[in-house]
Protein backbone atom coordinates (compact mmCIF):
# COMPACT_ATOMS: atom_id res chain seq x y z
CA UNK A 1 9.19 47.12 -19.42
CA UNK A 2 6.32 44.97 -20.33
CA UNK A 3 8.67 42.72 -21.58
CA UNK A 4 10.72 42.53 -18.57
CA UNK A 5 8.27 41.91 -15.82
CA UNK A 6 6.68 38.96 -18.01
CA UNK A 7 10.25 37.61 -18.20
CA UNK A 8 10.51 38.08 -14.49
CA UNK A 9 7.07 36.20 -13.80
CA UNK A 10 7.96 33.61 -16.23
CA UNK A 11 11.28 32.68 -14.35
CA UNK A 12 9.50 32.98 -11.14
CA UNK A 13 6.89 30.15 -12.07
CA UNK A 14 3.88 32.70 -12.99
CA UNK A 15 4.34 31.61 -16.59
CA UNK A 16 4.71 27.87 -15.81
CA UNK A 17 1.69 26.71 -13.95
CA UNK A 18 3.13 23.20 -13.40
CA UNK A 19 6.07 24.58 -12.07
CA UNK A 20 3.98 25.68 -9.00
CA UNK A 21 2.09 22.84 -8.92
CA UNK A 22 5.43 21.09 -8.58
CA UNK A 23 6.91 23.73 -5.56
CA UNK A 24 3.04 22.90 -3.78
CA UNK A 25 4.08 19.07 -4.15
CA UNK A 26 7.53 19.62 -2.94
CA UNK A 27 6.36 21.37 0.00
CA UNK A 28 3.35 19.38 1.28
CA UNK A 29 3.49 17.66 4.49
CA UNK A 30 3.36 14.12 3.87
CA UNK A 31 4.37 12.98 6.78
CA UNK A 32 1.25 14.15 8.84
CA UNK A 33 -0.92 12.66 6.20
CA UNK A 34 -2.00 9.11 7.16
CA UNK A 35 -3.03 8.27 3.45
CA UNK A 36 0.60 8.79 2.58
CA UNK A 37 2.35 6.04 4.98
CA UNK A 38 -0.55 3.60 3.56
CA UNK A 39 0.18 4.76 0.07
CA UNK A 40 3.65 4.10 0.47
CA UNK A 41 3.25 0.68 2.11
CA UNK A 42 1.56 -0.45 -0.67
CA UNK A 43 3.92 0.41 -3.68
CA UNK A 44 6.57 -2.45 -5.09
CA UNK A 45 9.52 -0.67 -5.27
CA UNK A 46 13.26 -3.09 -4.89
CA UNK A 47 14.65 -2.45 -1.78
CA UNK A 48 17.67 -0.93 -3.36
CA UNK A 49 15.66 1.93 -4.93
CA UNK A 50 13.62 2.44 -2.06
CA UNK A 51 15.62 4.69 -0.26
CA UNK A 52 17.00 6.62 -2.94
CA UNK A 53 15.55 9.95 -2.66
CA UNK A 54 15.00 10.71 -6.41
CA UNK A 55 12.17 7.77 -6.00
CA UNK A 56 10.65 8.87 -2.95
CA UNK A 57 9.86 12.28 -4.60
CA UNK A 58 8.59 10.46 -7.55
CA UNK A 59 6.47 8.28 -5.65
CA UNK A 60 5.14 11.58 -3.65
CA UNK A 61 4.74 13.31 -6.77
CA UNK A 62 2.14 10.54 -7.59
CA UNK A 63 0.51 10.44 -4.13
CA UNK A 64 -0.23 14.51 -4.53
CA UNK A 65 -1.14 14.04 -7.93
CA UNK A 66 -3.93 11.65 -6.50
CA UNK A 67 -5.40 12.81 -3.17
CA UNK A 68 -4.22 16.58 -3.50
CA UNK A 69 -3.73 17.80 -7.26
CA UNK A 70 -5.11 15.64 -9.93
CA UNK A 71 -3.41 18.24 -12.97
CA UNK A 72 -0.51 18.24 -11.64
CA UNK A 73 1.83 16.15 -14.42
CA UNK A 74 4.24 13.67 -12.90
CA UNK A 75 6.92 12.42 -15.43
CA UNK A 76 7.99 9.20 -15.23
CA UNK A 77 11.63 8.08 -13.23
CA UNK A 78 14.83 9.25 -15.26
CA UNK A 79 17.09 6.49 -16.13
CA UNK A 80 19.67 9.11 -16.33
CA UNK A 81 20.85 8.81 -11.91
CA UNK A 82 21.59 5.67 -12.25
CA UNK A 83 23.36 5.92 -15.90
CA UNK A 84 25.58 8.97 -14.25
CA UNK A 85 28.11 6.83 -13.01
CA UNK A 86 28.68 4.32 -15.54
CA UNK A 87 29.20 7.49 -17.94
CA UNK A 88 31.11 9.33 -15.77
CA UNK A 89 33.64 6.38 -15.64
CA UNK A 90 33.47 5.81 -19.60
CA UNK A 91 34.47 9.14 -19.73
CA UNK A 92 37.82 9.18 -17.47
CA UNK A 93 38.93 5.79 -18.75
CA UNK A 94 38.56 7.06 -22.69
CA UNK A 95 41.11 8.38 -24.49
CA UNK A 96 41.80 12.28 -25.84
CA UNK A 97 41.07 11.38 -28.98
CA UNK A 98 37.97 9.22 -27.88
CA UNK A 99 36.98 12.37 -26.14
CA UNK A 100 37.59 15.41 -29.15
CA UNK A 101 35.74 12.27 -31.19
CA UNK A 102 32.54 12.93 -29.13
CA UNK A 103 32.79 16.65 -28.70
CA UNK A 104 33.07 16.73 -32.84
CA UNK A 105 30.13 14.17 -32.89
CA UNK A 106 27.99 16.44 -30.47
CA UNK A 107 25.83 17.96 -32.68
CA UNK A 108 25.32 15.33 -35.38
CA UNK A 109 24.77 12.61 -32.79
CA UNK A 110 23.81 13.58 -29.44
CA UNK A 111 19.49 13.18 -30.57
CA UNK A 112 20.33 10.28 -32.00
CA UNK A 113 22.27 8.46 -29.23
CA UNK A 114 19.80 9.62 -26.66
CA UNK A 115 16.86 8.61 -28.57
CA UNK A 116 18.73 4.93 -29.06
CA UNK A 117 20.32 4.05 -25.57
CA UNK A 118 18.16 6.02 -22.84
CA UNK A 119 14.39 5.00 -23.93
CA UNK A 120 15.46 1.29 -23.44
CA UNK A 121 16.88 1.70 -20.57
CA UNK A 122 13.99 3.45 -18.86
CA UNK A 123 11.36 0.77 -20.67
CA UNK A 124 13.59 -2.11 -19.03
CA UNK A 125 12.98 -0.44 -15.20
CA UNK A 126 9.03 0.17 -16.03
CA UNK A 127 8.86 -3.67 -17.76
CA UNK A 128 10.78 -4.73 -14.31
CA UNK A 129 8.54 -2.56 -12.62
CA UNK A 130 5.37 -3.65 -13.98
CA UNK A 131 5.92 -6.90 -14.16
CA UNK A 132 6.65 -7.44 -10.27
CA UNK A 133 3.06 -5.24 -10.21
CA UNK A 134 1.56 -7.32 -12.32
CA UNK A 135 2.26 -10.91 -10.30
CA UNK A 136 1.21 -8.84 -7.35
CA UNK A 137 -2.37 -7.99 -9.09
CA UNK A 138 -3.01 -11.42 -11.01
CA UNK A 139 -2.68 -12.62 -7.21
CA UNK A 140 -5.05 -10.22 -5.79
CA UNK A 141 -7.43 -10.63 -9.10
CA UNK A 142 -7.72 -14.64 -8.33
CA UNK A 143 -7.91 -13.69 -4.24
CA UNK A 144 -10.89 -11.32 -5.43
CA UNK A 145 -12.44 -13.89 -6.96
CA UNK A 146 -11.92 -17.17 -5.09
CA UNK A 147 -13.17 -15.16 -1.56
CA UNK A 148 -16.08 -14.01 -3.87
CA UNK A 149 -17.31 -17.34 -4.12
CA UNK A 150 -16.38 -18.83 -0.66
CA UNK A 151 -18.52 -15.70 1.22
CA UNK A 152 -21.81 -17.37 -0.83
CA UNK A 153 -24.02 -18.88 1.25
CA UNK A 154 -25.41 -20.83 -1.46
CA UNK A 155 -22.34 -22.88 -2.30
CA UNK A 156 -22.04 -26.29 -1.00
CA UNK A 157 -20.10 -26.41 2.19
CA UNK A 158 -17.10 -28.34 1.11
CA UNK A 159 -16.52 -25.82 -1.90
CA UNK A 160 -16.76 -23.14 0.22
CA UNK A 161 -14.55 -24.61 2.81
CA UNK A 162 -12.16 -24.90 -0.06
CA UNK A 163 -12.63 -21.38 -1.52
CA UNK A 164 -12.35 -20.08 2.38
CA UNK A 165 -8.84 -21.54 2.84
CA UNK A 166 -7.31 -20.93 -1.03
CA UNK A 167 -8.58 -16.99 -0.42
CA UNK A 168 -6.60 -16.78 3.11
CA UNK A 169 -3.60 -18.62 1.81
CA UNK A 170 -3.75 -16.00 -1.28
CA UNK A 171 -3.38 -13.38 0.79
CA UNK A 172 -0.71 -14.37 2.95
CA UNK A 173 1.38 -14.90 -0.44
CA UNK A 174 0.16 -11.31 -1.67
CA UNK A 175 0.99 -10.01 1.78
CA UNK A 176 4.71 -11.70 1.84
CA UNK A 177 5.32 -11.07 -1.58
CA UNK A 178 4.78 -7.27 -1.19
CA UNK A 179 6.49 -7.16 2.27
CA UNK A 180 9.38 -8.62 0.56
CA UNK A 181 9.39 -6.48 -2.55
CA UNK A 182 8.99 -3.52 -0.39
CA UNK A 183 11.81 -4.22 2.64
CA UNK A 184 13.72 -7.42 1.46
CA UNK A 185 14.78 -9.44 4.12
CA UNK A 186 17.46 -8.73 7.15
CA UNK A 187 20.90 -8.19 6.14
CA UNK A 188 21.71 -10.56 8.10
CA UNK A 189 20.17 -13.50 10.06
CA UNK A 190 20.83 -12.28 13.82
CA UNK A 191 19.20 -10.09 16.45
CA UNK A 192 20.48 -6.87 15.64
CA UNK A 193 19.57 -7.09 12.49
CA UNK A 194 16.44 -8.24 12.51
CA UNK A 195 14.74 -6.00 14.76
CA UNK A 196 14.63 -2.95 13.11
CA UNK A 197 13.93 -4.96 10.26
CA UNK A 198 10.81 -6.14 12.15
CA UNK A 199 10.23 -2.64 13.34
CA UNK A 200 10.03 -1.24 10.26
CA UNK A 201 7.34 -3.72 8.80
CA UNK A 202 5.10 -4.47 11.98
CA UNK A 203 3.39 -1.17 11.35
CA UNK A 204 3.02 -1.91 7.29
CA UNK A 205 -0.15 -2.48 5.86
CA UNK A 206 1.00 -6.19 4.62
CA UNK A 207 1.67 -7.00 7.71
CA UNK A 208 -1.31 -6.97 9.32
CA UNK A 209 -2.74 -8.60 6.03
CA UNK A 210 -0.44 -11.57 6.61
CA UNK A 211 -0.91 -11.70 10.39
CA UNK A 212 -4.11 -11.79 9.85
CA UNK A 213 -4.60 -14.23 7.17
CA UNK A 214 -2.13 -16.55 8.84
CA UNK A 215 -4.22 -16.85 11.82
CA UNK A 216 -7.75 -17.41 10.72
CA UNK A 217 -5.83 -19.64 8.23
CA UNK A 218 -4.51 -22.12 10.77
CA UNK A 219 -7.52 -21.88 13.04
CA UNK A 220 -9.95 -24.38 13.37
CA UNK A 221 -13.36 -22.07 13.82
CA UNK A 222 -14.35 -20.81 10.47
CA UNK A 223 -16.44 -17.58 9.96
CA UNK A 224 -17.62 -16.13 6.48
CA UNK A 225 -17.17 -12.93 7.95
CA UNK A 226 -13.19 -13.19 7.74
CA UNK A 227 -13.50 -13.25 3.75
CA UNK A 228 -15.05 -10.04 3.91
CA UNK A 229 -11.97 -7.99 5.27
CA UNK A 230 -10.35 -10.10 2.30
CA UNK A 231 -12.73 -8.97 -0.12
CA UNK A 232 -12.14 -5.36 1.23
CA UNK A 233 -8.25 -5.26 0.46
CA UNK A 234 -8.35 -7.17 -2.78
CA UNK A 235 -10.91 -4.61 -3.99
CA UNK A 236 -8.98 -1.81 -3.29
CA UNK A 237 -5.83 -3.18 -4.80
CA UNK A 238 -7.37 -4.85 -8.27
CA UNK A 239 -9.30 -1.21 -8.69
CA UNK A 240 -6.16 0.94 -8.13
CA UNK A 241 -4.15 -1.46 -10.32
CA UNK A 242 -6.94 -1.16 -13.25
CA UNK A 243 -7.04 2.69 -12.97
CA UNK A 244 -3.59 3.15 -13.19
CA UNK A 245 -2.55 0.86 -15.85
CA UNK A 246 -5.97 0.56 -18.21
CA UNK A 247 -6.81 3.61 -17.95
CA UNK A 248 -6.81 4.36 -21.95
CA UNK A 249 -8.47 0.74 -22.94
CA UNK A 250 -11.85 0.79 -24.14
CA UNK A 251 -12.74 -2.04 -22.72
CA UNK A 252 -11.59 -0.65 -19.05
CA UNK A 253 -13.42 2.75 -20.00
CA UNK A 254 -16.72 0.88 -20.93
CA UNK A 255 -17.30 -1.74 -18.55
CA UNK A 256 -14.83 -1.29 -15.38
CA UNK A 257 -14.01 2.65 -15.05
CA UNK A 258 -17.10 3.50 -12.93
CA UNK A 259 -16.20 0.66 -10.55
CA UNK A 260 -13.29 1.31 -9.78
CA UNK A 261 -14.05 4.95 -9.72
CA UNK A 262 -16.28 4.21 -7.09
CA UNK A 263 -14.12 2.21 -4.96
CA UNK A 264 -11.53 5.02 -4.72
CA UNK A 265 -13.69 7.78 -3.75
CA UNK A 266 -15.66 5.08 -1.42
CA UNK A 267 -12.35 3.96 0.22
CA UNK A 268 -13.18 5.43 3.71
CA UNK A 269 -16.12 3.36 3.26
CA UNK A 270 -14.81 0.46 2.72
CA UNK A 271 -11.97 1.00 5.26
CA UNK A 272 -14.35 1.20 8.14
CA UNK A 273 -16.57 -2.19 7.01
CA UNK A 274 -13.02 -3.77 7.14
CA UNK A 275 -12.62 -2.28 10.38
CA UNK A 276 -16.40 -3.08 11.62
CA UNK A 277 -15.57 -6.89 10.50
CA UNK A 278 -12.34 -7.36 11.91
CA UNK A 279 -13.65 -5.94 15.17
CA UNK A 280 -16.77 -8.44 14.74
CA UNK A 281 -14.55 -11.11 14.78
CA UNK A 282 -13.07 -10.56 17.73
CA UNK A 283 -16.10 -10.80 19.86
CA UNK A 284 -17.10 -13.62 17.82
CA UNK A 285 -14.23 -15.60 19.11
CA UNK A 286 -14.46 -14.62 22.45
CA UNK A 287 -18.46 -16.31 22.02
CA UNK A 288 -16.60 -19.15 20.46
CA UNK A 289 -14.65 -19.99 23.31
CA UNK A 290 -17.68 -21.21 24.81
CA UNK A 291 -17.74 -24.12 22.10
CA UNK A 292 -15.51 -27.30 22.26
CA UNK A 293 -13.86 -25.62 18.93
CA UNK A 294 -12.64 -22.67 21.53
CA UNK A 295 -8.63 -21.57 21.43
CA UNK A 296 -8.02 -19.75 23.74
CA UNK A 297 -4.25 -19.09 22.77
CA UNK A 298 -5.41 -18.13 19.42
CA UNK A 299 -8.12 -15.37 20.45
CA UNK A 300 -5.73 -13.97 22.92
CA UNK A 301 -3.28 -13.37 19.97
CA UNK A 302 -5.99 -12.30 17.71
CA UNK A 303 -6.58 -9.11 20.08
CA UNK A 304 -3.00 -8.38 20.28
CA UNK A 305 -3.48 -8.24 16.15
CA UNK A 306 -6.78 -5.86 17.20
CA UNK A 307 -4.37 -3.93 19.69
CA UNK A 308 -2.07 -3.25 16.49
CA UNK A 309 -4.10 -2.41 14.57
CA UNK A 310 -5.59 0.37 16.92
CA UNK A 311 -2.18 1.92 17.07
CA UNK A 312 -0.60 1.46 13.86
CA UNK A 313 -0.84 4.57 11.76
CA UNK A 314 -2.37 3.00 8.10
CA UNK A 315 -5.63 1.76 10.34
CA UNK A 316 -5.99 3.56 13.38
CA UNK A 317 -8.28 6.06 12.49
CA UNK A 318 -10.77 3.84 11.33
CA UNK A 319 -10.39 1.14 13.99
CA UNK A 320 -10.31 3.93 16.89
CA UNK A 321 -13.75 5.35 15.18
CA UNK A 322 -15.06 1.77 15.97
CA UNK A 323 -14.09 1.51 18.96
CA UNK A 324 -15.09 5.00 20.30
CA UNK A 325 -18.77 4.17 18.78
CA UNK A 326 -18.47 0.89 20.49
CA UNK A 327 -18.09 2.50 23.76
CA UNK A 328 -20.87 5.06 23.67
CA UNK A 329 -23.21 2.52 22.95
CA UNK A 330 -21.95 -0.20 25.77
CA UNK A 331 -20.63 2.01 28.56
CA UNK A 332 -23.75 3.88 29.68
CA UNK A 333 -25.52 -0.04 29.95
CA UNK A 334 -22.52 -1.06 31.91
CA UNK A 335 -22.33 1.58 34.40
CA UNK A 336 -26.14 1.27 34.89
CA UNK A 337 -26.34 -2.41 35.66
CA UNK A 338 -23.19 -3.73 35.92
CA UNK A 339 -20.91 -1.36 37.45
CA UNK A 340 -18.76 -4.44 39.18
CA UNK A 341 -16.99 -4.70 35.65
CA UNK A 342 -16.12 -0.87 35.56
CA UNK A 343 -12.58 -2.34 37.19
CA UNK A 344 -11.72 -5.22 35.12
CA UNK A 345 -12.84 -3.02 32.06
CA UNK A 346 -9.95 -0.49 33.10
CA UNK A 347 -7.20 -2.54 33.64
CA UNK A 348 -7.87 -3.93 29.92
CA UNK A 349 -8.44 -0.68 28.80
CA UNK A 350 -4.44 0.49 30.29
CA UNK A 351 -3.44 -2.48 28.76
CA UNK A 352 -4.93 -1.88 25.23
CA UNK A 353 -3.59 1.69 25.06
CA UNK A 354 -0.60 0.56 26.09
């Protein structure tokens, strides 16, 4: 009997802890977790693969593995899904002897076959893989760098002009090269089909990057303080990067692992200075438009960027947590000694929460 019952709780999972770790992955709720859409926004996955499910699960495998359940062990993607069909129409094109050939050959040569044709297969997709990752962080690593220098204040003002406008236009081509790897591009060149297409991006991560970077790129006031949201997302990216693929190097281990330990468990952190700045900004151009550099075009669209950003799921928490402080501190003043503005303050406020 004792037997029995461990059999029984050894096909039920009890024996198999990872096997439950796996069910608890399976069955989280992902999609009421806000880390997960900005997770997701942020891996390089073809657009092809994308919405196969087999990758999806993979993908949230690795997201649980990271925020929820760091023992739980995530194998990497089987080559064999997208080998099924190519075998399955070798095998009803070969012939009856071809086939009795193979069942003879089963035993002798089935390790050895597998061991020869499925481990390069599955290297070529993680090479592929890794090296579309790998453009993606030596981008980020020189954006890191260059913004670095340009948010000095002791640099000469023509190098840090220069270092201000090579960090922007870094990030616009880390921003459209991920939003490309990640949704391709419309099927086809026409209304219908590129709406959703800009429906399903306008809420991604990238695309407030680029949005962002595109504006304060062309515009002709220049404040340090834009470099610091820059600084913010290139950190994040270069420290995830490192900890996920240099993980076993010494070198990582000795002089970069606490770092980049830091700035994942700091990431709320850093999420709301990114937020504080980028909310910053805005009022600083509003003050600029009292200057002969104003644009007034330009600051209206830079608080329709603000407005998406307060609704769109990867940064509204931490740009409604700004706000909300924002309002405790102002409204009481404004009531107080200025309560004419209580109704032009409303109307923008219907607007924003439009």
């Amino acid at each position: 009997m004792g037997e029995a019952d461990a059999d029984a709780d050894a096909s039920n999972g009890g024996g198999d802890p990872q096997k439950l770790k796996r069910i608890g992955a399976g069955a989280y709720d992902y999609e009421n977790d806000a880390r997960w859409a900005g997770y997701w926004s942020n891996v390089l996955v073809p657009p092809h693969l994308a919405s196969r499910p087999d990758v999806v699960d993979h993908f949230k495998r690795k997201f649980y593995q990271r925020y929820i359940d760091p023992d739980l062990v995530v194998e990497p993607i089987s080559s064999t899904s997208s080998t099924q069909s190519n075998r399955s129409a070798a095998s009803s094109s070969s012939t009856p002897s071809s086939e009795n050939a193979r069942a003879r050959d089963t035993g002798s040569s089935a390790r050895s076959t597998g061991a020869s044709q499925s481990p390069p297969t599955e290297r070529t997709g993680n090479s592929l893989r890794f090296d579309g990752r790998t453009i993606h962080f030596s981008i980020n690593a020189w954006v890191l760098f260059v913004a670095s220098l340009g948010i000095l204040p002791i640099l000469p003002k023509d190098v840090a002009s220069k270092a201000y406008r090579l960090s922007l236009l870094g990030t616009i081509c880390s921003s459209a090269y991920s939003l490309y790897c990640t949704y391709g591009k419309p099927r086809a060149w026409n209304m219908p089909a590129i709406q959703p297409w800009l429906q399903s991006i306008i809420v991604a991560k990238d695309f407030v990057h680029l949005m962002f970077s595109l504006m304060m790129f062309t515009s002709n006031v220049r404040f340090k303080i834009v470099l610091l949201p820059v600084l913010c997302w290139t950190l994040d990216h270069v420290a995830r990067f490192l900890r996920r693929n240099f993980a076993r190097s010494s070198l990582y281990r000795r002089y970069m692992e606490e770092p980049c330990l830091w700035v994942e468990t700091n990431n709320t952190t850093i999420s709301l200075l990114c937020s504080n700045a980028e909310i910053t900004l805005g009022f600083l151009m509003i003050v600029s438009l009292f200057s002969w550099k104003r644009n007034i075009i330009q600051t209206f669209m830079y608080f329709h960027l603000l407005k998406l950003m307060y609704h769109a799921p990867v940064t509204s928490g931490y740009h409604q947590s700004v706000w909300a402080r924002i309002g405790r501190a102002i409204n009481p003043h404004i009531h107080r000694y200025t309560p004419f503005l209580n109704t032009p303050i409303s109307a923008v406020q219907r607007w924003w929460l439009r």
